[in-house]
Protein backbone atom coordinates (compact mmCIF):
# COMPACT_ATOMS: atom_id res chain seq x y z
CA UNK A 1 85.71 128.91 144.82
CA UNK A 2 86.91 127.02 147.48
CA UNK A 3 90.05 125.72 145.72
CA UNK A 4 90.92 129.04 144.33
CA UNK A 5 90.85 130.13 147.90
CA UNK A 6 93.27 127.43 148.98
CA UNK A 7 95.64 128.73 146.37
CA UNK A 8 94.43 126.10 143.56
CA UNK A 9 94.16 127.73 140.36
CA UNK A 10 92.99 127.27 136.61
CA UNK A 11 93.97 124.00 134.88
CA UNK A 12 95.67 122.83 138.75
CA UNK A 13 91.46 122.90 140.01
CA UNK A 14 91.17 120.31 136.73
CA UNK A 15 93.83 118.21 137.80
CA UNK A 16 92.67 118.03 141.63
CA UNK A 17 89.47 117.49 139.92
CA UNK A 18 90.92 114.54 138.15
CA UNK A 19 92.88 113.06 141.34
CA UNK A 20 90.94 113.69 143.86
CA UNK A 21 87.51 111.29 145.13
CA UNK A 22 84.60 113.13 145.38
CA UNK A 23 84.37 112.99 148.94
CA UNK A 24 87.47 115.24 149.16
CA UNK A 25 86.16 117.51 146.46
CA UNK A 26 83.33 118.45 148.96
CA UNK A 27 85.19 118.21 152.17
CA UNK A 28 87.21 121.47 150.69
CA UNK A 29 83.97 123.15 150.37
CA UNK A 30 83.10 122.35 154.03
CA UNK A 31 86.11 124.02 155.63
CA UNK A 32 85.78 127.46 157.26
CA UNK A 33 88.17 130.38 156.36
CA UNK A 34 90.70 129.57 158.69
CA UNK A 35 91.26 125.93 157.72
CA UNK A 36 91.36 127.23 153.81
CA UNK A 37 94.02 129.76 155.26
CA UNK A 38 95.94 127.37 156.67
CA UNK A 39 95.83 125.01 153.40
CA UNK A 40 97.03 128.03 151.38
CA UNK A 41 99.88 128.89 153.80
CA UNK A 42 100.59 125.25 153.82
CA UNK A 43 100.90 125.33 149.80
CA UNK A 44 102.72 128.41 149.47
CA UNK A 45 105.70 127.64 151.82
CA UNK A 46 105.42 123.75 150.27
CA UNK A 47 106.07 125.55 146.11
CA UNK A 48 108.66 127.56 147.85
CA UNK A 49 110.48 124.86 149.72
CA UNK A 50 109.87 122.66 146.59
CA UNK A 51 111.61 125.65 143.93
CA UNK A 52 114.21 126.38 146.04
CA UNK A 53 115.52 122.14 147.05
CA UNK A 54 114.77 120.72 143.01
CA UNK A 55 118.04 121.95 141.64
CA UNK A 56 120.15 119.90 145.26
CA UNK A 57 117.53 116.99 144.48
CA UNK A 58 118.45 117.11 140.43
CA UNK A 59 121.75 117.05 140.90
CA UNK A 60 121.55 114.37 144.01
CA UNK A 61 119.43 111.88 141.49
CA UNK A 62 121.96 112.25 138.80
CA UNK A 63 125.46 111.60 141.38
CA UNK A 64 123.16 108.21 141.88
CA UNK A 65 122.64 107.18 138.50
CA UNK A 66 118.99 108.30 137.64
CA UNK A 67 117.76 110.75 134.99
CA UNK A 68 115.21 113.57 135.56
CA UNK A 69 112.95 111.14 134.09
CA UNK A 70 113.23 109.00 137.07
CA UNK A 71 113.02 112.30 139.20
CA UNK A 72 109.50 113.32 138.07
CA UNK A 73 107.64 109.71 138.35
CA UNK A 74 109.34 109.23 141.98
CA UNK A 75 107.83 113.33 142.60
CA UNK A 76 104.57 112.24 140.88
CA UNK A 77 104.50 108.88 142.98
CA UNK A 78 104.66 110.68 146.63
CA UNK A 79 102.17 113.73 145.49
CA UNK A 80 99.44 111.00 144.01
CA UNK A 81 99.80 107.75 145.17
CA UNK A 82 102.13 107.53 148.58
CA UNK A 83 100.14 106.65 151.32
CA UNK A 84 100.74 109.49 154.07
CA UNK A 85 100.84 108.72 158.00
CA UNK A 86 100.67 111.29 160.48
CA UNK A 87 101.71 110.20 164.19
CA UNK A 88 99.90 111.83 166.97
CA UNK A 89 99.77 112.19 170.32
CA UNK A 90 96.33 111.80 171.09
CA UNK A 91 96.21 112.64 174.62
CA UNK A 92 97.16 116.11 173.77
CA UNK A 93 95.82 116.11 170.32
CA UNK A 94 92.57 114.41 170.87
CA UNK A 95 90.86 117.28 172.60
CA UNK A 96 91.51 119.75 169.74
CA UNK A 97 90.51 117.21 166.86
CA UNK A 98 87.47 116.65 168.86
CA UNK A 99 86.06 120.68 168.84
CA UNK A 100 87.47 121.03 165.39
């Protein structure tokens, strides 16, 4: 339920299922409404921006040299396996992470 909620649905739950540690599995089940909300928004506009820049990125991989072939692993590579770092500000982060 709470990946459905987030906008993850049928065989994309057994995927996430697949990828994803356990740990992360139940931290989506721990989230209140509004943080699920905000996950869905976050995927919506993210499928959107992604439908409407592939055909610019297609045709910028093949003016380099690579094939759609190349295309999908180096998509595959950043959704599953690139590490992600997030810069903050903590001074006027810090006070909101610490009451969410």
């Amino acid at each position: 339920d709470a990946l459905r909620e987030e906008g993850i649905l049928g065989p994309d739950q057994a995927f996430w299922g697949l990828v994803l540690p356990a740990s992360e599995l139940s931290a989506v089940k721990d989230l209140v409404s509004c943080q699920r909300a905000a996950l869905h928004e976050v995927r919506v506009r993210a499928a959107q921006s992604h439908k409407e820049q592939l055909p610019f990125l297609q045709e910028r991989f093949k003016s380099l040299g690579f094939t759609d072939e190349h295309l999908r692993a180096t998509l595959a590579w950043i959704q599953d396996l690139a590490p992600v770092i997030i810069h903050l500000d903590m001074d006027k982060c810090g006070p909101f992470l610490e009451t969410d």
